[in-house]
PDB file of N, CA and C in Angstrom:
ATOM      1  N   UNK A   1      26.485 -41.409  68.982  1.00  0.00           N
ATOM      2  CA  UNK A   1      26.582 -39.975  68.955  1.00  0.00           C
ATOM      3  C   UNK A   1      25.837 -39.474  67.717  1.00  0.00           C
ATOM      4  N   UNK A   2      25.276 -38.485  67.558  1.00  0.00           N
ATOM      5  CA  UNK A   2      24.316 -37.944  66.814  1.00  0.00           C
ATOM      6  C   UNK A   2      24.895 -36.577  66.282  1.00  0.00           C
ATOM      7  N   UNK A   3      24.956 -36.922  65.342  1.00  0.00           N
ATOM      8  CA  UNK A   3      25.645 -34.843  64.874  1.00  0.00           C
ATOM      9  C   UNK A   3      24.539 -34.398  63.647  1.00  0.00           C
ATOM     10  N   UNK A   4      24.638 -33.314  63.936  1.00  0.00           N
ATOM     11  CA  UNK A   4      23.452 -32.504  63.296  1.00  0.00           C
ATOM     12  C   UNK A   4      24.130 -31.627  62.289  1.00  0.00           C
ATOM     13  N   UNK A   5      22.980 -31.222  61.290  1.00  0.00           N
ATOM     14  CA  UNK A   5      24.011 -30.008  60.462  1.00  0.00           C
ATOM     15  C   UNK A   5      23.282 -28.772  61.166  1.00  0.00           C
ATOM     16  N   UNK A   6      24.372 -27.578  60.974  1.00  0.00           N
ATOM     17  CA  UNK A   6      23.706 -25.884  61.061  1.00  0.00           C
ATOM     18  C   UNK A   6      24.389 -25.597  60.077  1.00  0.00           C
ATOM     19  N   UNK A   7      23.247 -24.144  59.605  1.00  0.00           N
ATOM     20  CA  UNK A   7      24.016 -23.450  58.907  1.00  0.00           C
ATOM     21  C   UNK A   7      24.779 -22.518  59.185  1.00  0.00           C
ATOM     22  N   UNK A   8      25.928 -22.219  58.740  1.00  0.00           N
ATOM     23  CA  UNK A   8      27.016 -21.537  58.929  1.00  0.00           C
ATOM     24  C   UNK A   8      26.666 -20.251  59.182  1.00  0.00           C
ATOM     25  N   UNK A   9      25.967 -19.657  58.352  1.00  0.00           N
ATOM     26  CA  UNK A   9      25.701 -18.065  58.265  1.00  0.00           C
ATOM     27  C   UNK A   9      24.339 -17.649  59.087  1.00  0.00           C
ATOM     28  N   UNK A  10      22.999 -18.693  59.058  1.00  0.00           N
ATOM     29  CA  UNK A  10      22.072 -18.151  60.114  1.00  0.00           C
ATOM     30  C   UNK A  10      21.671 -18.903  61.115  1.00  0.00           C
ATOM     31  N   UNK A  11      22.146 -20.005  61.541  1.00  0.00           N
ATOM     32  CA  UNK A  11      22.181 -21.289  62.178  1.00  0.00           C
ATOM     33  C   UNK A  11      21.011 -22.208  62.131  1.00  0.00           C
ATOM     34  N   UNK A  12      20.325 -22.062  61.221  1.00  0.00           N
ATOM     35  CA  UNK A  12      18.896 -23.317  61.012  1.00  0.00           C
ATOM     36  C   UNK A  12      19.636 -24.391  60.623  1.00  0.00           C
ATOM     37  N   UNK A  13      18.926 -25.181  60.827  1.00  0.00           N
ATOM     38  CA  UNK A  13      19.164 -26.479  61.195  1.00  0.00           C
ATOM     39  C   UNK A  13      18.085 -27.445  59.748  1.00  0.00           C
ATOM     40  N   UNK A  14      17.291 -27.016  59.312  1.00  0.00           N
ATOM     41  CA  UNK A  14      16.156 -27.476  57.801  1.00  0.00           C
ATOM     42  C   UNK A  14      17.255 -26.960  56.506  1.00  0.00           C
ATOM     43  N   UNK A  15      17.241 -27.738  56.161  1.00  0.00           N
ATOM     44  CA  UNK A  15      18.002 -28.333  54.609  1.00  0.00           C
ATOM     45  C   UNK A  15      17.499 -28.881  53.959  1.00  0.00           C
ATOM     46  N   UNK A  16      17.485 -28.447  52.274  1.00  0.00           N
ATOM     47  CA  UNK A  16      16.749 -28.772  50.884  1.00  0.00           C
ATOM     48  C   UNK A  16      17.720 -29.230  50.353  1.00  0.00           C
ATOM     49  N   UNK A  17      17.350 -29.880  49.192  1.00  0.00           N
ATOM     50  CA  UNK A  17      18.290 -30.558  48.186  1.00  0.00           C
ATOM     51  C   UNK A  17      17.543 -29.051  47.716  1.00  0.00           C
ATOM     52  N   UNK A  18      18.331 -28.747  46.805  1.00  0.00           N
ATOM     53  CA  UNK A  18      18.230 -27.504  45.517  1.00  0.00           C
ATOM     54  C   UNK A  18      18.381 -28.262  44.372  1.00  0.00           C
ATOM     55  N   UNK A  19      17.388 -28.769  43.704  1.00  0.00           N
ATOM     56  CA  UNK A  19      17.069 -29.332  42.229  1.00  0.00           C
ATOM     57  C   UNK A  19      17.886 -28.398  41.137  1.00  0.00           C
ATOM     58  N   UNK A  20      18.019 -27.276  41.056  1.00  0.00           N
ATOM     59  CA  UNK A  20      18.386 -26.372  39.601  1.00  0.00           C
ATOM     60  C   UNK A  20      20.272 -26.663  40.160  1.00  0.00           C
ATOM     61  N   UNK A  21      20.370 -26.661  41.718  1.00  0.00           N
ATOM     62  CA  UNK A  21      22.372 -26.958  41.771  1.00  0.00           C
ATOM     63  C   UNK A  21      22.574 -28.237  41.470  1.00  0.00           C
ATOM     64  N   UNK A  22      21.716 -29.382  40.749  1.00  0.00           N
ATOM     65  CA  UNK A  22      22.213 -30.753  40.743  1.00  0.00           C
ATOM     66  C   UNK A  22      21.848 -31.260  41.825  1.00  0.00           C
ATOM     67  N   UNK A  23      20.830 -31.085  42.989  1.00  0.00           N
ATOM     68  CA  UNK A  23      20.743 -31.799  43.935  1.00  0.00           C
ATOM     69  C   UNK A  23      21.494 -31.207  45.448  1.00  0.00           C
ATOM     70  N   UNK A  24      22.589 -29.986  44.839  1.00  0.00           N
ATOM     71  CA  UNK A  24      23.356 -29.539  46.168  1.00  0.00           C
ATOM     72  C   UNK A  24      22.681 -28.976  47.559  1.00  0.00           C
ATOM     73  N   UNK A  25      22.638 -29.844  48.725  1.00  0.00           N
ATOM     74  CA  UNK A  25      22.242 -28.961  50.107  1.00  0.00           C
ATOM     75  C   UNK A  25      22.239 -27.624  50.203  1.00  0.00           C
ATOM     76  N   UNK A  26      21.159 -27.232  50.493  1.00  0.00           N
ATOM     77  CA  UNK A  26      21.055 -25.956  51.210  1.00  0.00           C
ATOM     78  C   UNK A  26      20.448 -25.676  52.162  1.00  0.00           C
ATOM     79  N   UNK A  27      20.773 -24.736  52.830  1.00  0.00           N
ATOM     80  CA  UNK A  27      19.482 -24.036  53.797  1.00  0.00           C
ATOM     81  C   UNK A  27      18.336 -23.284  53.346  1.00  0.00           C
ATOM     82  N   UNK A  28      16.889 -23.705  53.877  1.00  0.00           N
ATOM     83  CA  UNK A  28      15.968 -23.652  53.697  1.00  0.00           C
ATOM     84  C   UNK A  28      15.680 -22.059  53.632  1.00  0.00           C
ATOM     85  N   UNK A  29      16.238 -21.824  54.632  1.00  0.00           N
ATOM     86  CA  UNK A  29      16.506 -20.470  55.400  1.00  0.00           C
ATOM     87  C   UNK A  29      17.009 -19.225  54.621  1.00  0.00           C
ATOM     88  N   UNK A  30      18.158 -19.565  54.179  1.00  0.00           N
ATOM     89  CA  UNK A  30      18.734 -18.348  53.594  1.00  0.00           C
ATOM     90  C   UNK A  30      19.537 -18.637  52.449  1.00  0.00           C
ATOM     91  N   UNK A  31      19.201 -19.954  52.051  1.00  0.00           N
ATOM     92  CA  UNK A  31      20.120 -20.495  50.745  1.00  0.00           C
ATOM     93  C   UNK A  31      21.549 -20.800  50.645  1.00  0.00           C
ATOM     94  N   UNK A  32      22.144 -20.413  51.323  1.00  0.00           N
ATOM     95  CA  UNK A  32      23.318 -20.621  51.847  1.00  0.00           C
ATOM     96  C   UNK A  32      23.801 -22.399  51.055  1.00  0.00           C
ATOM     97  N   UNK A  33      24.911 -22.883  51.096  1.00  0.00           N
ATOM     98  CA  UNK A  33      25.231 -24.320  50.874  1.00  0.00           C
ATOM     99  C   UNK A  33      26.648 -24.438  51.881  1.00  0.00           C
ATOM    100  N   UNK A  34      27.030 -23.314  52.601  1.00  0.00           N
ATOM    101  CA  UNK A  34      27.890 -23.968  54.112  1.00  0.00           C
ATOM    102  C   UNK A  34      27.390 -24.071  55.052  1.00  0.00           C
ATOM    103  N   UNK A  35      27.696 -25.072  55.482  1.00  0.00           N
ATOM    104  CA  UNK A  35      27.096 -25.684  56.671  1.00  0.00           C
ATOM    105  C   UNK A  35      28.342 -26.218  57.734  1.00  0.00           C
ATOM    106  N   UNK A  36      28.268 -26.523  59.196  1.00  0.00           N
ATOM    107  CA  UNK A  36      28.777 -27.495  59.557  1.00  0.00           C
ATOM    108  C   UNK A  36      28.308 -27.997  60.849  1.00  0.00           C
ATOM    109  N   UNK A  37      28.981 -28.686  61.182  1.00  0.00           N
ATOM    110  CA  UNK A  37      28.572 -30.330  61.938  1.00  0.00           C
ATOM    111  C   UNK A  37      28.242 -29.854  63.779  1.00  0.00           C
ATOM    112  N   UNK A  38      27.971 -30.129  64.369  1.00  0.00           N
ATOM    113  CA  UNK A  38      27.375 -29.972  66.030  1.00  0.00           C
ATOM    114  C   UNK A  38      27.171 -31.000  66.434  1.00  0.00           C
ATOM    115  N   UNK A  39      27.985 -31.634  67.458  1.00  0.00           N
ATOM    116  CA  UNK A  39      27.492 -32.443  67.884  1.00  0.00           C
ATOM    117  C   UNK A  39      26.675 -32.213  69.049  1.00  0.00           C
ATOM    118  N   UNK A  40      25.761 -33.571  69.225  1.00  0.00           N
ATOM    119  CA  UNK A  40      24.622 -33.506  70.195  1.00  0.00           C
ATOM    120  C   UNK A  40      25.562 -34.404  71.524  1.00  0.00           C
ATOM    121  N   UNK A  41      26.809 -34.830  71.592  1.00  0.00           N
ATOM    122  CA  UNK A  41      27.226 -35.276  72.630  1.00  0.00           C
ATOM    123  C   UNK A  41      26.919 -35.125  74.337  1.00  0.00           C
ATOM    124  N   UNK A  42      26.614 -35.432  75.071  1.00  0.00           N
ATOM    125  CA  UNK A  42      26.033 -35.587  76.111  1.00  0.00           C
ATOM    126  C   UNK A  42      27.045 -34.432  77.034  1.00  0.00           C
ATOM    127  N   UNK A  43      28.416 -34.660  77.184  1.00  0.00           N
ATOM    128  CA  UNK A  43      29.181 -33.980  77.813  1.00  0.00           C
ATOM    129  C   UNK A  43      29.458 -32.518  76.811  1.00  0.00           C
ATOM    130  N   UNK A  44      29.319 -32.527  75.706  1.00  0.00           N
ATOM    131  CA  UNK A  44      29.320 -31.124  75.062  1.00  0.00           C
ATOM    132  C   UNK A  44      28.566 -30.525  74.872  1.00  0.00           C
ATOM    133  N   UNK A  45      27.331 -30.628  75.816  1.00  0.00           N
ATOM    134  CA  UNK A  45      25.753 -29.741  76.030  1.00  0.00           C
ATOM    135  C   UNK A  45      26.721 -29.208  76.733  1.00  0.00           C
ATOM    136  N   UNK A  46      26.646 -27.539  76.112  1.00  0.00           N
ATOM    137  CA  UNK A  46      26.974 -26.363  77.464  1.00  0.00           C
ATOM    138  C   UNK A  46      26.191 -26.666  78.286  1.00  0.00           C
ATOM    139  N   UNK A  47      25.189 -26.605  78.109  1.00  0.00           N
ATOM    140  CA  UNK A  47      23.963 -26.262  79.193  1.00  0.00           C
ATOM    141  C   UNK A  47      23.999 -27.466  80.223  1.00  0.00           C
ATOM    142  N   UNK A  48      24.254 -28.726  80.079  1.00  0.00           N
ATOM    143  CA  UNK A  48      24.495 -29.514  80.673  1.00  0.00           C
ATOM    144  C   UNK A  48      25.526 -29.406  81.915  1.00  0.00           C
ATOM    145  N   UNK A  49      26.660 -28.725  81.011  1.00  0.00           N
ATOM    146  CA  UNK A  49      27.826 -28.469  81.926  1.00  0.00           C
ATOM    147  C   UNK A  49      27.965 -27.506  82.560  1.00  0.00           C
ATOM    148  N   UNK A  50      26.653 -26.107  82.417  1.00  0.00           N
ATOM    149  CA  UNK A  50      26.742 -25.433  83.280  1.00  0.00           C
ATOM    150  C   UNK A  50      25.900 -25.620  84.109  1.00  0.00           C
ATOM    151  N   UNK A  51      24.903 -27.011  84.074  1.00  0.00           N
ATOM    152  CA  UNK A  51      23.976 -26.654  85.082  1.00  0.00           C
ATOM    153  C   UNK A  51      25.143 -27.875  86.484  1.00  0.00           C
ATOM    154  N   UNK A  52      26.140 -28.871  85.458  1.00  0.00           N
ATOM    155  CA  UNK A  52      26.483 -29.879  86.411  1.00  0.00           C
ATOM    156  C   UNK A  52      27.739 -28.902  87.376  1.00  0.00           C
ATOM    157  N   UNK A  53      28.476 -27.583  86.901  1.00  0.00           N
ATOM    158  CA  UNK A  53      29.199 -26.931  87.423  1.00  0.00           C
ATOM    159  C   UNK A  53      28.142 -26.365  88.862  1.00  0.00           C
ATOM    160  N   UNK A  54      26.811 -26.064  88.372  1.00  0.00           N
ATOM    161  CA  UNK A  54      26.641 -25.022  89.485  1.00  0.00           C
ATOM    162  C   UNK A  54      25.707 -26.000  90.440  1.00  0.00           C
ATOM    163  N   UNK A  55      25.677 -27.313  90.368  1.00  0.00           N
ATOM    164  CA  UNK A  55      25.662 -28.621  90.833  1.00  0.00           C
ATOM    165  C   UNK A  55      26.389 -29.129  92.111  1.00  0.00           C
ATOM    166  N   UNK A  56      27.441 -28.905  91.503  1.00  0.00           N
ATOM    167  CA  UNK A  56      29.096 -29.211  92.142  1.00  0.00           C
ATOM    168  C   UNK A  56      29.606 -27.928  92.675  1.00  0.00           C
ATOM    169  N   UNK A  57      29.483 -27.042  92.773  1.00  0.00           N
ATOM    170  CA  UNK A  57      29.614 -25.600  93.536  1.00  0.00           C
ATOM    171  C   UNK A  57      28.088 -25.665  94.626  1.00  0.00           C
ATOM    172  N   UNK A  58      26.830 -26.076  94.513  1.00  0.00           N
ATOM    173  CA  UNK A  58      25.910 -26.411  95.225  1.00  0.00           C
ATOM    174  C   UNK A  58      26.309 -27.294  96.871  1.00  0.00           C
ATOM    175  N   UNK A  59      27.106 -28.390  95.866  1.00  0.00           N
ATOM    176  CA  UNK A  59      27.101 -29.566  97.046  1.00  0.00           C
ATOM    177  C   UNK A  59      28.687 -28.916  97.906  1.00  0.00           C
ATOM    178  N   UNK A  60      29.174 -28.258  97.510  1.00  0.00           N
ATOM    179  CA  UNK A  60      30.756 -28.483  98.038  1.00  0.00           C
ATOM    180  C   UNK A  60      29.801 -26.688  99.214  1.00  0.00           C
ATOM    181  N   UNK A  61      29.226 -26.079  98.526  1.00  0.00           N
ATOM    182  CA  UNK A  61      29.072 -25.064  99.941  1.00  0.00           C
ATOM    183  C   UNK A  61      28.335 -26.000 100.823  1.00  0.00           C
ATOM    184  N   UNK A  62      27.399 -26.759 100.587  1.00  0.00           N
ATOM    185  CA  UNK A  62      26.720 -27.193 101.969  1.00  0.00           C
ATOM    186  C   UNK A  62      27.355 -27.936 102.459  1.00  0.00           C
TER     187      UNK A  62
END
């Protein structure tokens, strides 16, 4: 499983070390240093699960 960071406040996904905070993560984006975790899980792609819902509503009308 693969988890990614976003940022909290504008959701990019590119992160700097910030040299002048000691090295602390940030977003590239908007400077921000909260972030949190997303996973890339296979069954927790919405998009996955809405395309396998309208899949399974496909096969059950025909």
């Amino acid at each position: 499983m693969n988890v990614n960071r976003v940022c909290f406040n504008c959701g990019n996904s590119s992160f700097v070390s910030d040299r002048s905070l000691g090295g602390k993560i940030v977003c590239s984006k908007c400077g921000s240093s909260s972030f949190k975790n997303t996973s890339s899980s296979f069954l927790k792609n919405k998009k996955f699960l809405f395309l396998a819902i309208v899949i399974a509503i496909f096969i059950i009308i025909i």
